[in-house]
C-alpha atoms as a PDB file:
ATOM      1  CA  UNK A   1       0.000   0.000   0.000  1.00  0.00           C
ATOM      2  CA  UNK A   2       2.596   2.257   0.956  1.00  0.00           C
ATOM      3  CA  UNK A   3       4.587   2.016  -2.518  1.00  0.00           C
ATOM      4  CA  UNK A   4       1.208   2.652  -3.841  1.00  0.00           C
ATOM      5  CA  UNK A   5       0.217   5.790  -2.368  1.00  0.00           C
ATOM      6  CA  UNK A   6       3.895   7.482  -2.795  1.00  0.00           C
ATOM      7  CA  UNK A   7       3.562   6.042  -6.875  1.00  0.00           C
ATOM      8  CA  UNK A   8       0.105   7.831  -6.969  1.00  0.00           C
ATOM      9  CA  UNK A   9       0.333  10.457  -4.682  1.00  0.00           C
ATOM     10  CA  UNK A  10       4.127  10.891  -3.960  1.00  0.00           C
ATOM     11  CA  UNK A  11       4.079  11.167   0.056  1.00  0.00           C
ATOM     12  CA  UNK A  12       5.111   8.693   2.056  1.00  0.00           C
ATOM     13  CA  UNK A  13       3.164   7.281   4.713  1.00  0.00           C
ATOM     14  CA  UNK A  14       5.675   6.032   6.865  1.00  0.00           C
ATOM     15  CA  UNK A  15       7.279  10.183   6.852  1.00  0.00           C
ATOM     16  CA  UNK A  16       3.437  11.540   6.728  1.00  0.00           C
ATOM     17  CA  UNK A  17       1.992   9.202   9.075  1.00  0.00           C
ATOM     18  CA  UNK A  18       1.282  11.655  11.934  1.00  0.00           C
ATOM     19  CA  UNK A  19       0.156  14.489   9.627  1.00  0.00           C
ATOM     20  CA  UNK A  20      -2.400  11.908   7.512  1.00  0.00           C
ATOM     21  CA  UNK A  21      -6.176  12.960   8.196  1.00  0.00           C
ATOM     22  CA  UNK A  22      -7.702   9.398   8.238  1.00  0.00           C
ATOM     23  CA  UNK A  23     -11.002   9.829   6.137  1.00  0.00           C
ATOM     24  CA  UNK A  24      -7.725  11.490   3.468  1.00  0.00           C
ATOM     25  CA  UNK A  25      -5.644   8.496   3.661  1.00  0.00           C
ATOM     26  CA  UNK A  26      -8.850   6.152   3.243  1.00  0.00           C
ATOM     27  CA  UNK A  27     -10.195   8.063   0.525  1.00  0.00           C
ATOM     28  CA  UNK A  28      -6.713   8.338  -0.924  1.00  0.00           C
ATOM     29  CA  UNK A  29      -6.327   4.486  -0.846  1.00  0.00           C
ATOM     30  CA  UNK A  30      -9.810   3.801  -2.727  1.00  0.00           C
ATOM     31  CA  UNK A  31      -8.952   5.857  -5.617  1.00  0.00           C
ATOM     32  CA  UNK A  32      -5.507   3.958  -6.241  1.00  0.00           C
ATOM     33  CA  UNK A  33      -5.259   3.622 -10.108  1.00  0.00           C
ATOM     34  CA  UNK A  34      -4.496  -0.070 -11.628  1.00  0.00           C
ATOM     35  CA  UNK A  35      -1.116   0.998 -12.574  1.00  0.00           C
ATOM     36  CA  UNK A  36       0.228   1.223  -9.288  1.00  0.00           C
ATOM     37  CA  UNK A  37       1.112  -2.107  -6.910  1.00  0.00           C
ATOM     38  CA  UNK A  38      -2.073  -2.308  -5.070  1.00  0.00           C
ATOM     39  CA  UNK A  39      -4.252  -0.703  -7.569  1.00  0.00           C
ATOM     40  CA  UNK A  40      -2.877  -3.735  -9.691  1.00  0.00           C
ATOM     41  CA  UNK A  41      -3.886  -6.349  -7.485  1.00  0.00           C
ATOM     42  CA  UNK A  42      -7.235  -4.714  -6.741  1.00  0.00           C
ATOM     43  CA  UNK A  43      -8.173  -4.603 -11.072  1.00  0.00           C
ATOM     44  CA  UNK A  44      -7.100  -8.636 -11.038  1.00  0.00           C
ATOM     45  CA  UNK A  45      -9.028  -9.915  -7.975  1.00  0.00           C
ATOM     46  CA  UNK A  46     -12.421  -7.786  -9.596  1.00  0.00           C
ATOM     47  CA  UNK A  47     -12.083  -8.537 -13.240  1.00  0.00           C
ATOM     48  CA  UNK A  48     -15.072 -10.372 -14.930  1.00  0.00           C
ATOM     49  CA  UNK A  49     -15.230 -10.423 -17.753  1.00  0.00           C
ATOM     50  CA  UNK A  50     -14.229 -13.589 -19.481  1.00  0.00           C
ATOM     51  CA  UNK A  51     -12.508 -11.955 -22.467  1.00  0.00           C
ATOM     52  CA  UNK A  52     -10.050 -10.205 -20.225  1.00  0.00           C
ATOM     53  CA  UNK A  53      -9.510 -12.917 -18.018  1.00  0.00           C
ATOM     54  CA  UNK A  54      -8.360 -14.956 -21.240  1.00  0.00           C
ATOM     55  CA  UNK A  55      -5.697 -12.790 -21.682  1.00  0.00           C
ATOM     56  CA  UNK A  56      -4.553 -13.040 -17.859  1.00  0.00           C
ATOM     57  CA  UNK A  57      -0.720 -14.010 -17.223  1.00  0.00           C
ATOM     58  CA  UNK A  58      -0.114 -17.232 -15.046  1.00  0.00           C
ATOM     59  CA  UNK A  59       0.548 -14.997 -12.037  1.00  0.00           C
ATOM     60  CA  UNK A  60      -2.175 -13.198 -12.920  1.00  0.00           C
ATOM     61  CA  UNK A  61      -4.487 -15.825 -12.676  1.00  0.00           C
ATOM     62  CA  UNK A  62      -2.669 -17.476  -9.006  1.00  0.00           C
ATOM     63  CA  UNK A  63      -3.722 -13.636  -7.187  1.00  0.00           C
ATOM     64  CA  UNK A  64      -7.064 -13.667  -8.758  1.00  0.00           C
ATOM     65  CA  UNK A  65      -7.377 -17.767  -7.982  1.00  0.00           C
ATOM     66  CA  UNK A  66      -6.163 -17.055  -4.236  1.00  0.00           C
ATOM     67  CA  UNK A  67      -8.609 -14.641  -3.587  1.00  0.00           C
ATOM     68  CA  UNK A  68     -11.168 -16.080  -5.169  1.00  0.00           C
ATOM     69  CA  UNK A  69     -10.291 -19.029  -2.269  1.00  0.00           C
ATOM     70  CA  UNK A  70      -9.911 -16.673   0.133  1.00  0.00           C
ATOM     71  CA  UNK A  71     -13.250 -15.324  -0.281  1.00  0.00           C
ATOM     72  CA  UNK A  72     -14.916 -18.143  -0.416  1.00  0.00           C
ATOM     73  CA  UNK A  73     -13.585 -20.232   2.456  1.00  0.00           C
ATOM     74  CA  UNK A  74     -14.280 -16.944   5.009  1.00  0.00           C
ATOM     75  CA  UNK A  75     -18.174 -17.542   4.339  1.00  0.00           C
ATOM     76  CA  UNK A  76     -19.534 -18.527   7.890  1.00  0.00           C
ATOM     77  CA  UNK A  77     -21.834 -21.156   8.459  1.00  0.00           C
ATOM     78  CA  UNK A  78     -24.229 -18.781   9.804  1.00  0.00           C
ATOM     79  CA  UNK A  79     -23.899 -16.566   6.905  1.00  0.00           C
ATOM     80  CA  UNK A  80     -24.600 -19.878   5.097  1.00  0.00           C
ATOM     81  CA  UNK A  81     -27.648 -20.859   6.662  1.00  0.00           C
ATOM     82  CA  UNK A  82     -29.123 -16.835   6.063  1.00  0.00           C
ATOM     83  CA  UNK A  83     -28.478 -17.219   2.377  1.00  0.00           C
ATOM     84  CA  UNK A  84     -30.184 -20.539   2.036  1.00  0.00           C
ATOM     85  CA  UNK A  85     -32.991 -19.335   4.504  1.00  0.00           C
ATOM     86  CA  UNK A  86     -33.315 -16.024   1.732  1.00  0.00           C
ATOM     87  CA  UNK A  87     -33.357 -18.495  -1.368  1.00  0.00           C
ATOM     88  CA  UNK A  88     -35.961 -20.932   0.157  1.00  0.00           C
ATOM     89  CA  UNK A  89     -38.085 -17.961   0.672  1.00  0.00           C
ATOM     90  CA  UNK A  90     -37.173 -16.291  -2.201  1.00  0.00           C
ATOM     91  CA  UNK A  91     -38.698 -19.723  -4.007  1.00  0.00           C
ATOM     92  CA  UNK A  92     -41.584 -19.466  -2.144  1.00  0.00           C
ATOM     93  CA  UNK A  93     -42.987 -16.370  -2.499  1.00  0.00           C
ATOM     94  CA  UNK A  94     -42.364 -17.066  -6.657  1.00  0.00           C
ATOM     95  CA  UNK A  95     -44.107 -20.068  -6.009  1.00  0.00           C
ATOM     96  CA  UNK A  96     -47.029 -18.168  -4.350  1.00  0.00           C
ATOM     97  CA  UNK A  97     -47.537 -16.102  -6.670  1.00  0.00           C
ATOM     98  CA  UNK A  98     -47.833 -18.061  -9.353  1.00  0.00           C
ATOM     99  CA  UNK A  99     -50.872 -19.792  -8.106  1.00  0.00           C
ATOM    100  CA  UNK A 100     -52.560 -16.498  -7.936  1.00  0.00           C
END
């Protein structure tokens, strides 16, 4: 991150640190551009569309695979159970109101 924001913004937040507003430094990190380090990263683990993702290098396609792991392995069982819960009753209403 830090490479990022001195690529981008050229300040260093390891010299800046105690002058950094936070709500500047978190709205500074959210509008990192895909050509620096972590804007990088960010563009491969969002990408979608399956024409770009053809054209993904091999490393490329181990971030995007790991945090497509990542993501998926941090669901909770509760969070689980919710979804499932919202899908049965998403099914039933449809079914309800088809017999009408």
């Amino acid at each position: 991150m830090a490479s990022s924001l001195k690529t981008q913004y050229g300040y260093s937040v390891r010299k800046e640190i105690d002058n950094l507003d936070w709500g500047e430094l978190i709205s500074d990190i959210s509008g990192l551009k895909g050509d620096t380090p972590l804007g990088n990263i960010i563009r491969i683990r969002k990408e979608k569309d399956p024409e770009v993702l053809k054209k993904f290098t091999p490393e490329e396609i181990k971030i995007r695979n790991e945090w497509l792991n990542k993501s998926a392995s941090q669901i909770s069982e509760e969070n689980y159970k919710q979804a499932m819960e919202s899908i049965k009753n998403m099914f039933k209403t449809m079914a309800q109101s088809e017999v009408r």
